[in-house]
Structure formats: C-alpha cells, structure tokens
N, C-alpha and C. Protein backbone atom coordinates (compact mmCIF):
# COMPACT_ATOMS: atom_id res chain seq x y z
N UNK A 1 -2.40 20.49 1.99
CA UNK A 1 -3.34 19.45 1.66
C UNK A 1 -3.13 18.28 2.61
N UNK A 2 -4.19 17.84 2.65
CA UNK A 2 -4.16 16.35 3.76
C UNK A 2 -4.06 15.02 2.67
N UNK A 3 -3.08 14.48 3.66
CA UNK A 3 -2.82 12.97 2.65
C UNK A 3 -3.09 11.51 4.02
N UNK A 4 -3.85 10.75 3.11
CA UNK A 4 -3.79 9.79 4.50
C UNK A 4 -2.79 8.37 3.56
N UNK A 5 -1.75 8.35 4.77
CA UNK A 5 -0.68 7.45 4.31
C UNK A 5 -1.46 5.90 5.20
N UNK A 6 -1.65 5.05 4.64
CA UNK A 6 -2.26 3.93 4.62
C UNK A 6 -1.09 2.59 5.12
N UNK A 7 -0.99 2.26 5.90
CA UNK A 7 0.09 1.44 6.44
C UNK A 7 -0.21 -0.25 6.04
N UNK A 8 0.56 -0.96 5.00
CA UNK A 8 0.49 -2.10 5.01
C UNK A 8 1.13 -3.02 5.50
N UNK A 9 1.07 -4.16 6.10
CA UNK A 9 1.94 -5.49 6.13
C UNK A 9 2.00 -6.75 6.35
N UNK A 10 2.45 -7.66 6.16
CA UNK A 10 2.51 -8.78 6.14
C UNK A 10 2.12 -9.04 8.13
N UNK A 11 0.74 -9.13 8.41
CA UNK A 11 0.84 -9.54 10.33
C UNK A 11 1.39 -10.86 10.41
N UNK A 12 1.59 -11.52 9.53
CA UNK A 12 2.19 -13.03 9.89
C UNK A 12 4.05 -12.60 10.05
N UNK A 13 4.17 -11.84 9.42
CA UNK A 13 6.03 -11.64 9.80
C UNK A 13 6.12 -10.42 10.82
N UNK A 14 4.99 -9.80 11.17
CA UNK A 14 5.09 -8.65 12.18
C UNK A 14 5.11 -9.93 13.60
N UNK A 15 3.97 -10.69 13.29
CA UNK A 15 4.02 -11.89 14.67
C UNK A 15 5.40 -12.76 14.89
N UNK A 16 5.84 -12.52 14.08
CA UNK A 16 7.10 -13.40 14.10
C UNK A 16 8.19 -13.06 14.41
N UNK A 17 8.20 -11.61 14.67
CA UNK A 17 9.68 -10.77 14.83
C UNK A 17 9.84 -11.15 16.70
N UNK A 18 11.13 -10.53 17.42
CA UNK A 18 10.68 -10.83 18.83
C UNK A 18 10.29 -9.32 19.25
N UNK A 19 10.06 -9.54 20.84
CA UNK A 19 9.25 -8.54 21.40
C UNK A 19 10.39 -7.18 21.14
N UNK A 20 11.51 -7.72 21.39
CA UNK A 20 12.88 -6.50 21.19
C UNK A 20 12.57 -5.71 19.85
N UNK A 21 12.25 -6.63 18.76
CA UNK A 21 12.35 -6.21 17.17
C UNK A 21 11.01 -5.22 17.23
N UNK A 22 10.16 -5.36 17.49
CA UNK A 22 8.71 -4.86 17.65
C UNK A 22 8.71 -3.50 18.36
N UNK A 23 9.49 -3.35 19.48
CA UNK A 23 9.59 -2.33 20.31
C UNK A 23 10.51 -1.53 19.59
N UNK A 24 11.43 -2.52 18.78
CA UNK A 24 12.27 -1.34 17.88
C UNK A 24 11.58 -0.23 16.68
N UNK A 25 10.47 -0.95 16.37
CA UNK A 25 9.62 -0.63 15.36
C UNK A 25 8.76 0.41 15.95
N UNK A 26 8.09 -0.31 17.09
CA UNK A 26 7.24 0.99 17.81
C UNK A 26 8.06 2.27 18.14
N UNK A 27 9.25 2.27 18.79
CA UNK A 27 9.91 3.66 19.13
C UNK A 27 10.59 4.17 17.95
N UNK A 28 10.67 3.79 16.26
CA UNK A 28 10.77 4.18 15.30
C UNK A 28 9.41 5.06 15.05
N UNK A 29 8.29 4.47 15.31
CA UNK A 29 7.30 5.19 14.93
C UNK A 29 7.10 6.24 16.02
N UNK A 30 7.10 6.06 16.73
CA UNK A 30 7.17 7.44 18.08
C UNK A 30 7.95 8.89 17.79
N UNK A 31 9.07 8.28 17.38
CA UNK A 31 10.27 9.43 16.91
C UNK A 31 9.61 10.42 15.91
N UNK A 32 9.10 9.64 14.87
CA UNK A 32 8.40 10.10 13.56
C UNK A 32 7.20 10.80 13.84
N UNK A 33 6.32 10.46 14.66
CA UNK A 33 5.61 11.27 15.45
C UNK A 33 5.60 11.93 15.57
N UNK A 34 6.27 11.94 16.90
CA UNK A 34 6.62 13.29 17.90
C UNK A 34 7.17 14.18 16.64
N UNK A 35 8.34 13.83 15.47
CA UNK A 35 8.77 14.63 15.07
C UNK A 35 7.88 15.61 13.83
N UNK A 36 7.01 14.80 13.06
CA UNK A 36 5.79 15.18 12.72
C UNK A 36 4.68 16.31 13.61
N UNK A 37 4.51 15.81 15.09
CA UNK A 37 3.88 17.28 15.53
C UNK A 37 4.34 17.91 16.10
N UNK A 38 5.31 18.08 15.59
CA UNK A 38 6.54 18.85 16.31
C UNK A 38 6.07 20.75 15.17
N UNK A 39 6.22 19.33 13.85
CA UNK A 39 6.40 20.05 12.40
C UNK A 39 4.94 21.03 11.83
N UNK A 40 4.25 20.61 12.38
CA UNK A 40 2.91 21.09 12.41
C UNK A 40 2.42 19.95 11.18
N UNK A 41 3.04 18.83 10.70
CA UNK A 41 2.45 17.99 9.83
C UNK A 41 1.46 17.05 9.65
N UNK A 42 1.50 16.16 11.24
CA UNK A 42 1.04 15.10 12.00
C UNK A 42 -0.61 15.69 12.35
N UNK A 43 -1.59 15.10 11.91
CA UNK A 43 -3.29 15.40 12.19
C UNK A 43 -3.67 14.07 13.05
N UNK A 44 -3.53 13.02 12.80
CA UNK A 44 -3.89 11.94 13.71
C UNK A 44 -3.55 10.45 13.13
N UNK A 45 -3.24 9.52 13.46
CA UNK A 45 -3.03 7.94 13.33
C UNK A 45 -3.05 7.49 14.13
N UNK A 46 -3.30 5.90 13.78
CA UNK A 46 -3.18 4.81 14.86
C UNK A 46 -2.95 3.24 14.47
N UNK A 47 -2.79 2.88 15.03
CA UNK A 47 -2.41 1.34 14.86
C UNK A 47 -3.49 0.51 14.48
N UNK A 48 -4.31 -0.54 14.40
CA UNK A 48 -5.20 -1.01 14.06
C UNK A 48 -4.80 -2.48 14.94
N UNK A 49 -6.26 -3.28 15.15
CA UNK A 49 -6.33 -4.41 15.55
C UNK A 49 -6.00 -5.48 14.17
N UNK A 50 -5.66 -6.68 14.46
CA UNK A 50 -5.46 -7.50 13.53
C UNK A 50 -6.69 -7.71 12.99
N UNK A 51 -6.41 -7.84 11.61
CA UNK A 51 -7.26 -8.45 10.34
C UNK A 51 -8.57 -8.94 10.58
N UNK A 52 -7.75 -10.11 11.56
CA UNK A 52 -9.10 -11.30 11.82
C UNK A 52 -9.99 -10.56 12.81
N UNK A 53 -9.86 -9.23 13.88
CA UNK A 53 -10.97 -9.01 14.00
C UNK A 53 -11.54 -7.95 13.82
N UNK A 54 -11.81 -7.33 12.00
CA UNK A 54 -12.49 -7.06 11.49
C UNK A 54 -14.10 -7.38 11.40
N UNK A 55 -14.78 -6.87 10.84
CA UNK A 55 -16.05 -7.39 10.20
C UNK A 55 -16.39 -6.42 8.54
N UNK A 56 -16.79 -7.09 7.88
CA UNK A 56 -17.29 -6.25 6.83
C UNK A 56 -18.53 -6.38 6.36
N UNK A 57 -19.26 -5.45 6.01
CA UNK A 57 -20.54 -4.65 6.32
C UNK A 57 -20.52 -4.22 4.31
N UNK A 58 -21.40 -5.17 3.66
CA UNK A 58 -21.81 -4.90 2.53
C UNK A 58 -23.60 -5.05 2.14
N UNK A 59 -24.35 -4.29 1.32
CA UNK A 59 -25.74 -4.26 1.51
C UNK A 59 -25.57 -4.08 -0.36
N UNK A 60 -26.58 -5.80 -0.22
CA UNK A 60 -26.86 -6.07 -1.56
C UNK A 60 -28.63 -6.24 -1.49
N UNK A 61 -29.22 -5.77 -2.61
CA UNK A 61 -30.55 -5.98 -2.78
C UNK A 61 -31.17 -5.10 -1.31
N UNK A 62 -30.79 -4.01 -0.74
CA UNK A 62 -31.15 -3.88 0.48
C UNK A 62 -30.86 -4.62 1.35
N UNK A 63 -30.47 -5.51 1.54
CA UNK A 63 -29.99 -6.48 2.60
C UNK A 63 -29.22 -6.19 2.85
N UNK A 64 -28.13 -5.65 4.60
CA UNK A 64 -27.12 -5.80 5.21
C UNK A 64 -26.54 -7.18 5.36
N UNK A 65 -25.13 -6.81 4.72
CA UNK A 65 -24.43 -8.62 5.43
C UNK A 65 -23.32 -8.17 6.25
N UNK A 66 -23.35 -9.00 7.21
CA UNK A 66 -22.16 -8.87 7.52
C UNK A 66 -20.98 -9.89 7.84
N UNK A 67 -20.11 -9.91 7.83
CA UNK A 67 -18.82 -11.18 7.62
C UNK A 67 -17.83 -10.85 8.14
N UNK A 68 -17.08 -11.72 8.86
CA UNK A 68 -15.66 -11.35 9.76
C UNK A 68 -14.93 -11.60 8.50
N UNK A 69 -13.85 -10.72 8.86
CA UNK A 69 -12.47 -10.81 8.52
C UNK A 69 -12.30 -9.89 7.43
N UNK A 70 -11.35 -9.19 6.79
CA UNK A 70 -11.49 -7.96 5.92
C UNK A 70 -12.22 -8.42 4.41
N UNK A 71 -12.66 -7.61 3.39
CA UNK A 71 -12.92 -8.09 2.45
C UNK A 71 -11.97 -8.90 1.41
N UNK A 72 -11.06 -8.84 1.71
CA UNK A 72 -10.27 -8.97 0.61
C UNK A 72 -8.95 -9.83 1.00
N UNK A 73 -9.08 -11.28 0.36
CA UNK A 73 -8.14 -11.79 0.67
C UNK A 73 -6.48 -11.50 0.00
N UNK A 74 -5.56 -10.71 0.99
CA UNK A 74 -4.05 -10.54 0.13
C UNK A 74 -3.21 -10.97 1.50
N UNK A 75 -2.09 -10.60 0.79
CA UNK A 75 -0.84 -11.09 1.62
C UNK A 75 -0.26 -9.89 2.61
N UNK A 76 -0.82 -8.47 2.14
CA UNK A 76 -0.35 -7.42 3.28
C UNK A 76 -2.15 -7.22 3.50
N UNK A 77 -2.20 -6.97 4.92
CA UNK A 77 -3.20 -6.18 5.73
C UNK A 77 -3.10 -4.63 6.08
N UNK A 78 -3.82 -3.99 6.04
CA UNK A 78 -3.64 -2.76 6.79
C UNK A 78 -4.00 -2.76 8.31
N UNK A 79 -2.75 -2.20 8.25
CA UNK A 79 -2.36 -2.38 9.87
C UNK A 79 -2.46 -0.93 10.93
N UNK A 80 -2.57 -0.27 9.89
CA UNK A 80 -2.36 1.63 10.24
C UNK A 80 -2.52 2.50 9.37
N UNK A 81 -2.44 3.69 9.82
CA UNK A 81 -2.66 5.04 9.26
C UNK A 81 -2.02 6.01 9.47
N UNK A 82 -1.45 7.16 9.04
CA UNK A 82 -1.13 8.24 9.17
C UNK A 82 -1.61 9.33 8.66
N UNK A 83 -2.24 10.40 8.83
CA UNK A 83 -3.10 11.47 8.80
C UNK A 83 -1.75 13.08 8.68
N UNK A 84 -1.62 12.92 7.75
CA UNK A 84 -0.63 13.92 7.15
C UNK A 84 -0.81 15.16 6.78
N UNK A 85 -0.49 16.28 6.83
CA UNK A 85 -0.80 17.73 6.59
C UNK A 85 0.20 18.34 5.59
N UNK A 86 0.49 18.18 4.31
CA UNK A 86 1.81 18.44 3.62
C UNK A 86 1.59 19.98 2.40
N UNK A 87 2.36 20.13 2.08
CA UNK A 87 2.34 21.55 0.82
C UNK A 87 2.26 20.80 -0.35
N UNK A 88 3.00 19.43 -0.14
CA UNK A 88 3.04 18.35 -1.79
C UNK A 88 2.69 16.83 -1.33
N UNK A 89 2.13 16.41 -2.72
CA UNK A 89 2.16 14.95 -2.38
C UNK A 89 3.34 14.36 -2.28
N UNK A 90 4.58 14.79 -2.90
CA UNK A 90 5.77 14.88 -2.51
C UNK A 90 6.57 14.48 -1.16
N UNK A 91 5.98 15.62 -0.56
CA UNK A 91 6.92 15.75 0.71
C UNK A 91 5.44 14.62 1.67
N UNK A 92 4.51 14.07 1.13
CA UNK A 92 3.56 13.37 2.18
C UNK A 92 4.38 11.86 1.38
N UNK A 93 5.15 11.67 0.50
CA UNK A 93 5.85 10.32 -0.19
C UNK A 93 7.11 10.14 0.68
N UNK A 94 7.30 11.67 0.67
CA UNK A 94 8.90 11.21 1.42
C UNK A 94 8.50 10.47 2.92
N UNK A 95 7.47 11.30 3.92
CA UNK A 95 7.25 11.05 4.85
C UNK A 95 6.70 9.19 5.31
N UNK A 96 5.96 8.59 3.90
CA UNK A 96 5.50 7.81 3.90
C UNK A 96 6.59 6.64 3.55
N UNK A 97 7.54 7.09 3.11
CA UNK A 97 8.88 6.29 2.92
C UNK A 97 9.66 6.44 4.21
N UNK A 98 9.70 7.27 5.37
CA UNK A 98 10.00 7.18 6.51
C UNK A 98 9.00 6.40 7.57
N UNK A 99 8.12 5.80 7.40
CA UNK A 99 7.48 5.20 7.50
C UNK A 99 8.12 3.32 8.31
N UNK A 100 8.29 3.08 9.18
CA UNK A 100 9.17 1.77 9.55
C UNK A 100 8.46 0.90 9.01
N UNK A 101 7.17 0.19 8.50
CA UNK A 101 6.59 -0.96 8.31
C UNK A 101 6.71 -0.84 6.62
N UNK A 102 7.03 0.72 6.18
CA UNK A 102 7.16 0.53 4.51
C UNK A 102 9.07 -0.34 4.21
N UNK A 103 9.30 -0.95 5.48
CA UNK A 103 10.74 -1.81 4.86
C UNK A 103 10.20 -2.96 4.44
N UNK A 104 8.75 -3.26 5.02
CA UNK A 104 8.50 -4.78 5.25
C UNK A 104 7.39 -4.62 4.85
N UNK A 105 6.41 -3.75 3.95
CA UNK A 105 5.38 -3.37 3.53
C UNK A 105 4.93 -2.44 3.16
N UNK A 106 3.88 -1.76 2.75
CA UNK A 106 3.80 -0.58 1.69
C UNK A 106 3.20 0.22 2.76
N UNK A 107 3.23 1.51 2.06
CA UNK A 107 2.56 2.64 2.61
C UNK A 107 1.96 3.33 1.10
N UNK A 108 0.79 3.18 0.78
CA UNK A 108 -0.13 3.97 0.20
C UNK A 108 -0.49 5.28 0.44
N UNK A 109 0.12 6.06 -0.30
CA UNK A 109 -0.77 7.90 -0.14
C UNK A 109 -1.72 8.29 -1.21
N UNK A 110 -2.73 8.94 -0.35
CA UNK A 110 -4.00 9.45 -1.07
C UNK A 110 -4.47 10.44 -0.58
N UNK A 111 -4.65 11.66 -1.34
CA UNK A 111 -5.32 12.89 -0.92
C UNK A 111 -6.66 12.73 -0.45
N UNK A 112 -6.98 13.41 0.42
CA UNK A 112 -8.32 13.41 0.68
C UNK A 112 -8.88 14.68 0.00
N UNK A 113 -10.45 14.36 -0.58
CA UNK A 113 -10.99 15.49 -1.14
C UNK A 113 -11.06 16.35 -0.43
C-alpha cells in the first residue's frame, strides 16, 4: 500500500539553524532516500518552497478566489513529502519517525485510496 508521509515544521526555526545544521539535515534525508530506493519503498518526494509563496485557490458561489499564503494559519508548515510503498501502515510510521524534520516537527501518514 502507498502512504504519503506529510512533512511538517516550524520554517521560522528551520531559518534559524546555520548553513552546517541544514546540510546536516539535508544529507540525513539523502541517506534515507537513497536507502528507501534502494528498498524498493521510496515512489517520489520533495521539498517544498516556503509557505509565503503559496497561493490558495477556493471557489465559493462559483467564484474563484485566490489568496497568497497557505490556508491555514499554524505554527508548523508543510514543508515536504514522502511517497512511501509499505506492506503496513506500520512499517510507513516507523519510516516516518526516521524522518529528520519529525525531531523538530511532525510527519503525518495517510494511505492513499
């Protein structure tokens, strides 16, 4: 079954780390990767642009609106994704707990229909 692990976090403490801390984070996620399609687990992810340049796209009364910045004002953003191939939601939890930004923010899993 496919699970898409949903990457949250705080971008105000991701901006704040230094470039060293960041690169530590990125070649955490590389490892996990590579080691994911290694596994035949890994289907596709990616990183996302910051928050602010979003737009969101809601149609009330027939009318399209559209508005910068995500819908929803919180304290973690989604920042990423992971596109998971697992036997359990289980083993797509464990993976999502290996996850580097779930120390400093969540990772959400959800089956896809």
């Amino acid at each position: 079954m496919k699970y898409m692990l949903l990457i949250y976090h705080d971008e105000q403490q991701f901006i704040g780390l230094t470039e060293d801390e960041r690169q530590e984070i990125y070649k955490e996620y590389r490892a996990l990767r590579e080691e994911l399609t290694n596994n035949g687990k890994f289907v596709t992810g990616s990183q996302l642009q910051a928050a602010s340049s979003a737009r969101t796209i809601t149609l009330r009364n027939g009318k399209q609106m559209a508005t910068d910045g995500p819908f929803a004002e919180t304290k973690e953003q989604l920042g990423g994704y992971f596109l998971v191939e697992t036997e359990t939601i289980r083993e797509a939890e464990e993976i999502a707990a290996r996850i580097p930004s779930a120390r400093m923010g969540s990772v959400e899993v959800r089956a896809l229909v």
